[in-house]
N, C-alpha and C. Protein backbone atom coordinates (compact mmCIF):
# COMPACT_ATOMS: atom_id res chain seq x y z
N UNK A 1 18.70 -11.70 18.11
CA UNK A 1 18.70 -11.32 16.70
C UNK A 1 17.25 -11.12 16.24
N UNK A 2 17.48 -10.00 15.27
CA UNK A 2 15.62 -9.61 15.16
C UNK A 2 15.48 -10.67 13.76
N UNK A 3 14.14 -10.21 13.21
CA UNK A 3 13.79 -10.72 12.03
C UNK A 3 14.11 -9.83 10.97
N UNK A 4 14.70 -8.97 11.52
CA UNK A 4 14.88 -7.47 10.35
C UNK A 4 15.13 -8.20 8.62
N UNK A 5 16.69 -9.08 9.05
CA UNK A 5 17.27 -8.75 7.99
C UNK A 5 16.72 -10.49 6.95
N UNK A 6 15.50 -10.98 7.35
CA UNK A 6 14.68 -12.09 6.98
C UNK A 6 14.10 -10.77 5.39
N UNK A 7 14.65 -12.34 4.78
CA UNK A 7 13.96 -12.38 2.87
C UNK A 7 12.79 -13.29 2.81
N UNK A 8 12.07 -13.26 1.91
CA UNK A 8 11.20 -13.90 1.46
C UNK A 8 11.37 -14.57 0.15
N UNK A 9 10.55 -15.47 -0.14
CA UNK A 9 11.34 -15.96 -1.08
C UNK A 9 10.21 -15.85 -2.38
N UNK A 10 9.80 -16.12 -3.49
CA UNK A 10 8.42 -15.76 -4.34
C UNK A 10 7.62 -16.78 -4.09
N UNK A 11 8.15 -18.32 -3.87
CA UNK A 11 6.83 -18.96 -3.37
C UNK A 11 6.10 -18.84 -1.71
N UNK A 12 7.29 -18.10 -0.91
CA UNK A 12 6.40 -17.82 0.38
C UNK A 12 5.50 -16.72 0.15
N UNK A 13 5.91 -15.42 -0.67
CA UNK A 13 4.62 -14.72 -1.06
C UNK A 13 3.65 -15.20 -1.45
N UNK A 14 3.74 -15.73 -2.56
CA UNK A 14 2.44 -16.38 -3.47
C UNK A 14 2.16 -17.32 -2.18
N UNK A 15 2.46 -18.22 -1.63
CA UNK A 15 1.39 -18.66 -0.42
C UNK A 15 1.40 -18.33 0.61
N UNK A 16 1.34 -16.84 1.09
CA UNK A 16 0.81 -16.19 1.98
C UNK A 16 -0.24 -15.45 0.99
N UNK A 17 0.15 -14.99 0.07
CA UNK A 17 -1.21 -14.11 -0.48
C UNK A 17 -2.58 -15.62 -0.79
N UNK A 18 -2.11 -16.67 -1.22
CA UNK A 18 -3.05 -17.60 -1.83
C UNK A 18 -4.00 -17.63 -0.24
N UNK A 19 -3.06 -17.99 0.94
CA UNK A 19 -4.25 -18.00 2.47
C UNK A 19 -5.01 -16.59 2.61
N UNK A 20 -4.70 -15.57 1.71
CA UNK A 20 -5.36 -14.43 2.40
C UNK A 20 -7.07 -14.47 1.69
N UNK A 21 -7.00 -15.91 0.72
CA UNK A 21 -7.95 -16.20 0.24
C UNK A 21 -9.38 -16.74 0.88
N UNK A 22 -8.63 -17.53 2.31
CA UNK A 22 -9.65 -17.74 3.54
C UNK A 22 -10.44 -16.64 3.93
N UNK A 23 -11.50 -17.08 3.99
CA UNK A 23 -12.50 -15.96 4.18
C UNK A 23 -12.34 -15.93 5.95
N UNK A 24 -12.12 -16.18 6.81
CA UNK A 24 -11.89 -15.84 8.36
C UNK A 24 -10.65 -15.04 8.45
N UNK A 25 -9.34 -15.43 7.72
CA UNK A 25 -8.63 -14.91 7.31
C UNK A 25 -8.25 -13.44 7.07
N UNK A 26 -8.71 -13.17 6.06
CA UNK A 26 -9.24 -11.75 5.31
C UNK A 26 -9.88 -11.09 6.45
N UNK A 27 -11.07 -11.71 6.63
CA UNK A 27 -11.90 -10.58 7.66
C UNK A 27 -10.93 -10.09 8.85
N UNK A 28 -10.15 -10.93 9.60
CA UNK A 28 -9.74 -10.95 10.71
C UNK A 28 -8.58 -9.68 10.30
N UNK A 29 -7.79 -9.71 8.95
CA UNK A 29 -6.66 -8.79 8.20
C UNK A 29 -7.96 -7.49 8.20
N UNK A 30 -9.07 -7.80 7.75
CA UNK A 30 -9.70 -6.39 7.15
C UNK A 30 -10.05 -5.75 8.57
N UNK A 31 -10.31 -6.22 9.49
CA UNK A 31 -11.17 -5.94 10.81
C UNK A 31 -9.41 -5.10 11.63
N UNK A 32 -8.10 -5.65 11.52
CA UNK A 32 -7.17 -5.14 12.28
C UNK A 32 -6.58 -3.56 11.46
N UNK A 33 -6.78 -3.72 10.06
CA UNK A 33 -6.73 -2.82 8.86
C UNK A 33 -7.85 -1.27 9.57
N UNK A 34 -8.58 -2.00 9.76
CA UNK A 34 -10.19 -0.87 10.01
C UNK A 34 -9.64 0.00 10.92
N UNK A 35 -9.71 -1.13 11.62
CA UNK A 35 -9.02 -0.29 13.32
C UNK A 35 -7.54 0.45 13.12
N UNK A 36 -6.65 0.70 12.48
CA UNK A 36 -5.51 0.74 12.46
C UNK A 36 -5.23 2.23 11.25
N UNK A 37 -6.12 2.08 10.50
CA UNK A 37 -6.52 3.09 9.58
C UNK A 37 -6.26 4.45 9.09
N UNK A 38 -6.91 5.36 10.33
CA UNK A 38 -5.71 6.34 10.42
C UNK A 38 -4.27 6.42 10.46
N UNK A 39 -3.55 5.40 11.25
CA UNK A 39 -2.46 5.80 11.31
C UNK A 39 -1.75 5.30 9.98
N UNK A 40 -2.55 3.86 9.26
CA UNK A 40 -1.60 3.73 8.52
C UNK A 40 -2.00 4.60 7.40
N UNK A 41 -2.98 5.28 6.87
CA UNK A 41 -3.42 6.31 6.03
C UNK A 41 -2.20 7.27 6.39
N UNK A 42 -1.50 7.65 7.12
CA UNK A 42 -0.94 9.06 7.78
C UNK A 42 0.39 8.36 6.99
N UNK A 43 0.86 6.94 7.68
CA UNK A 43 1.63 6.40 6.68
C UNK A 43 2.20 6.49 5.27
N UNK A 44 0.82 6.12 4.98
CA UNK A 44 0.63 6.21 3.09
C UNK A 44 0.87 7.39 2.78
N UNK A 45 0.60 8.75 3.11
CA UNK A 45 0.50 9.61 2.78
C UNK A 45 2.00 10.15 3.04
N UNK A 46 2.69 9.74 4.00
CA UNK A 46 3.90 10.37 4.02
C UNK A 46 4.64 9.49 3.05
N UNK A 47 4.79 8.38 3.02
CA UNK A 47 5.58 7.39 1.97
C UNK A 47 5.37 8.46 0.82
N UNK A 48 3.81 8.63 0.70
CA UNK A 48 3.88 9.11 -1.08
C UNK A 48 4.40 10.45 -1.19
N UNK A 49 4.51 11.10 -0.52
CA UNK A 49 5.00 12.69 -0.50
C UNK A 49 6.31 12.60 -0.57
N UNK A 50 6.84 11.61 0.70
CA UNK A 50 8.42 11.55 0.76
C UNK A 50 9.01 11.18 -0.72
N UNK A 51 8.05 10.07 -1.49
CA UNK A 51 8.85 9.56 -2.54
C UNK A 51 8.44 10.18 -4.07
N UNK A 52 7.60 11.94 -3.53
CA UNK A 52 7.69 12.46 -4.63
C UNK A 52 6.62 11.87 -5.32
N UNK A 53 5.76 11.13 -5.19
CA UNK A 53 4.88 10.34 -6.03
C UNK A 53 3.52 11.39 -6.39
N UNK A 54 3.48 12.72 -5.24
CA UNK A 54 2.07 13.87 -5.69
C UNK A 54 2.87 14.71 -5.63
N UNK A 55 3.47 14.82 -7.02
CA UNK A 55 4.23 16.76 -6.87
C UNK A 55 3.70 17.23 -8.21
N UNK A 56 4.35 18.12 -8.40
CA UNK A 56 3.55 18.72 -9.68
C UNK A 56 3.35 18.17 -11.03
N UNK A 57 4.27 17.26 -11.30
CA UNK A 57 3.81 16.54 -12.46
C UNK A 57 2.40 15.92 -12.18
N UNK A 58 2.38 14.91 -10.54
CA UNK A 58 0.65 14.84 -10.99
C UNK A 58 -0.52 15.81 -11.01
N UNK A 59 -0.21 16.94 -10.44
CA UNK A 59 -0.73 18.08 -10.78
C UNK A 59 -0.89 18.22 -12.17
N UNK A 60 0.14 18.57 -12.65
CA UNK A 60 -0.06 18.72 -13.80
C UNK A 60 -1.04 17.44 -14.91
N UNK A 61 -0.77 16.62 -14.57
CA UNK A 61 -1.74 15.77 -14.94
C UNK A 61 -3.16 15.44 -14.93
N UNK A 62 -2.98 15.73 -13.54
CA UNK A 62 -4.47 16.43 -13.53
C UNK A 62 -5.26 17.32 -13.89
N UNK A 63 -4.37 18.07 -14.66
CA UNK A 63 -4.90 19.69 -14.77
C UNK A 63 -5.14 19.36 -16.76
N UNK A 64 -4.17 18.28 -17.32
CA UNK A 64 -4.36 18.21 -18.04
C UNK A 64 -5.62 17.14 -19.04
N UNK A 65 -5.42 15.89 -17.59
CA UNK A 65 -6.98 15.21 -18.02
C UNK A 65 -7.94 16.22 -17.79
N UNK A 66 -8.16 16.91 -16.55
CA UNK A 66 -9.60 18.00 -16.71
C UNK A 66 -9.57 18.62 -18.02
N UNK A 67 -9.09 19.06 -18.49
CA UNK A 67 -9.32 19.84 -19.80
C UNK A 67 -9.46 19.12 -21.10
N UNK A 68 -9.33 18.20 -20.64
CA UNK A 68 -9.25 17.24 -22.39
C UNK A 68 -10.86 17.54 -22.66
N UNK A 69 -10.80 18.27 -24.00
CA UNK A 69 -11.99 18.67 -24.51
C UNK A 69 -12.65 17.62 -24.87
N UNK A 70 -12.64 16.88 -25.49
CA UNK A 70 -13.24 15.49 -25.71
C UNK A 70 -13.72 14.75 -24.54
N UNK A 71 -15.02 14.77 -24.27
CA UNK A 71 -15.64 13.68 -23.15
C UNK A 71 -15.33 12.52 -23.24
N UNK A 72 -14.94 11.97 -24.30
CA UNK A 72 -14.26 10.33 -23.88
C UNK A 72 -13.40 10.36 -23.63
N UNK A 73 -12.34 10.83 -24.33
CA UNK A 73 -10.94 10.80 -24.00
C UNK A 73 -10.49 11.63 -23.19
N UNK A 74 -11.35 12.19 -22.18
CA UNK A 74 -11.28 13.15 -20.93
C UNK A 74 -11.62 11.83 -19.75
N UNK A 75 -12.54 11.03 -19.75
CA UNK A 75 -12.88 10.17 -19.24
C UNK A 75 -11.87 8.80 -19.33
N UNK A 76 -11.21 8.61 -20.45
CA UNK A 76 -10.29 7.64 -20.41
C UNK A 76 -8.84 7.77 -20.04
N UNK A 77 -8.61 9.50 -20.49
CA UNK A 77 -7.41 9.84 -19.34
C UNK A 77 -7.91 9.70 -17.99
N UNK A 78 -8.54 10.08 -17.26
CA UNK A 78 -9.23 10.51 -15.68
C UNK A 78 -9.08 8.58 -15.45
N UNK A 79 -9.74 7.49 -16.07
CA UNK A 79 -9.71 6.61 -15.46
C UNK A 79 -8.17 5.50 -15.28
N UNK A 80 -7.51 5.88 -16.59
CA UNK A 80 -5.96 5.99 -16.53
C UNK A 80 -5.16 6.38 -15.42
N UNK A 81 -5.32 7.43 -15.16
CA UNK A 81 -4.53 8.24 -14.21
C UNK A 81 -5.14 7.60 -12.11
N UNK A 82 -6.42 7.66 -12.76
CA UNK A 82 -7.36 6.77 -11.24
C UNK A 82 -5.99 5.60 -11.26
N UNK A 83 -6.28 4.65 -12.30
CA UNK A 83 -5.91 3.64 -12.10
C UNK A 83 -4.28 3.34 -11.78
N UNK A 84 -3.51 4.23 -12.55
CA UNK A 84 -2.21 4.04 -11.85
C UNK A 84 -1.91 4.62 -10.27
N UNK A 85 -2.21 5.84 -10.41
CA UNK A 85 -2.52 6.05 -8.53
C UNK A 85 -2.83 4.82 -7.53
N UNK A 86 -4.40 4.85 -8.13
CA UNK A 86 -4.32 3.20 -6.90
C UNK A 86 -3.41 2.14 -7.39
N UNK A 87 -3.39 1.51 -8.75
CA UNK A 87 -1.59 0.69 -8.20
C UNK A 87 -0.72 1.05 -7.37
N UNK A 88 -0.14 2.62 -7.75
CA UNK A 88 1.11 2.97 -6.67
C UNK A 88 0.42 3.06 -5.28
N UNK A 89 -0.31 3.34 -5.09
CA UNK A 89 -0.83 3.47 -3.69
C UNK A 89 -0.76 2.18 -2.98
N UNK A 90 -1.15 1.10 -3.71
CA UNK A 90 -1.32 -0.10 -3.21
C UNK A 90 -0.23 -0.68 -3.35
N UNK A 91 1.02 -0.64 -4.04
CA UNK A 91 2.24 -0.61 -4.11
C UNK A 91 3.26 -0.51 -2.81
N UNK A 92 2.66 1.09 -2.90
CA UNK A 92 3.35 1.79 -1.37
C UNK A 92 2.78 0.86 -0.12
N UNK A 93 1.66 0.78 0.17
CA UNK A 93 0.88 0.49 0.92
C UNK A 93 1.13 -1.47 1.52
N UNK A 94 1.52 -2.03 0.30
CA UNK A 94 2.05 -3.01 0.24
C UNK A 94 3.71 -3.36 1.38
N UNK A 95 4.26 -2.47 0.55
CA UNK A 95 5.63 -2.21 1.32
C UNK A 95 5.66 -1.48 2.60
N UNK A 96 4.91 -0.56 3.12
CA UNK A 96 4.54 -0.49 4.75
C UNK A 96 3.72 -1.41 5.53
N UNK A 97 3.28 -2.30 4.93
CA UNK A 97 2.46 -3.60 5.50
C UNK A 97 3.37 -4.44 5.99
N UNK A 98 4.68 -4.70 4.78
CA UNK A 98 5.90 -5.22 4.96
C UNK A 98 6.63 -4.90 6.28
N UNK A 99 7.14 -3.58 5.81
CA UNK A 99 7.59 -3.03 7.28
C UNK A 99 6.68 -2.99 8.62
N UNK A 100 5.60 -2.94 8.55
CA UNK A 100 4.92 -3.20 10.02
C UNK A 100 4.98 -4.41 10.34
N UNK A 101 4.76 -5.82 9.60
CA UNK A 101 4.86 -6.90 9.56
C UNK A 101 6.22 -7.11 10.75
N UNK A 102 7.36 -6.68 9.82
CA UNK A 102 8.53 -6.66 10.30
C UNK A 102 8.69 -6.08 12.12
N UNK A 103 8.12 -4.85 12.48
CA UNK A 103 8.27 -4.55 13.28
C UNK A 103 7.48 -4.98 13.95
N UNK A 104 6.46 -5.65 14.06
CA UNK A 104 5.65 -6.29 15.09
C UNK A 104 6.32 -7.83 15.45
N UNK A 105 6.57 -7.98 14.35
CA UNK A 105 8.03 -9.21 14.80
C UNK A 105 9.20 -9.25 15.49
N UNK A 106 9.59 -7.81 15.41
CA UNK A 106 10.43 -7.14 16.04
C UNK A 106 10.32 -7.07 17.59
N UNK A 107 9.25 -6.44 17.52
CA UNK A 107 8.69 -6.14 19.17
C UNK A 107 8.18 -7.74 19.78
N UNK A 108 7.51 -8.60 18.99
CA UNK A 108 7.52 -9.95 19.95
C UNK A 108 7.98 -10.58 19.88
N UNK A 109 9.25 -10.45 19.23
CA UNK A 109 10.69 -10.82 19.42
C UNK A 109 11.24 -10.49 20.93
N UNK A 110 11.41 -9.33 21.18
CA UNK A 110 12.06 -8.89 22.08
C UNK A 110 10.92 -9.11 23.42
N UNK A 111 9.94 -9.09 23.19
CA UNK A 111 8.84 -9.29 24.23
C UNK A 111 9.16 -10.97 24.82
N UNK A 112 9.54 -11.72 23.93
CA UNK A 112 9.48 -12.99 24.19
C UNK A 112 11.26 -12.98 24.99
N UNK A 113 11.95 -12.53 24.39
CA UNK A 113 13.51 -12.69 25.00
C UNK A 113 12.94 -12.32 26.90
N UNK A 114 12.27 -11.48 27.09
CA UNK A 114 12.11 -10.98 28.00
C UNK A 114 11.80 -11.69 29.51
């Protein structure tokens, strides 16, 4: 039996994110992240396409912060729009971490039956 169909519960999140607070920790996550990069970028990028998240409405959004005649409020749309992107990105990005998580559990799962 895999780990597929394993839940989490909100305090095992909150203390797995609280250890990612270890600084050996982190590095060791940021250093496998580095290396791994492209592919999971190729990832991200299909998640967000598949789920519709860059189609023409953000186009259009974009097309409409560039033009905001007003330099501030051209600048406070633009950092608006920054800022929800990277949420969803990190959102998405979150939930394929999940799923790789999963499948590397998967595979030394079955590595270990072996």
């Amino acid at each position: 039996m895999t780990d597929r169909a394993r839940t989490y519960t909100d305090d095992e999140v909150e203390a797995a994110i609280a250890a990612l607070t270890d600084a050996e920790r982190l590095r060791t996550a940021q250093d496998l992240v580095t290396r791994s990069a492209p592919g999971l970028q190729r990832a991200l990028n299909e998640a967000l396409f598949e789920g519709g998240w860059f189609d023409q409405a953000h186009e259009h959004s974009i097309r409409d912060a560039a033009n905001e005649p007003d330099p501030e409020s051209r600048a406070l749309v633009m950092r608006t729009l920054v800022a929800e992107e990277t949420r969803l990105a990190m959102l998405v990005g979150v939930a394929i971490g999940f799923e790789l998580a999963r499948e590397l559990g998967a595979t030394d799962t079955s590595t270990q039956e072996d």
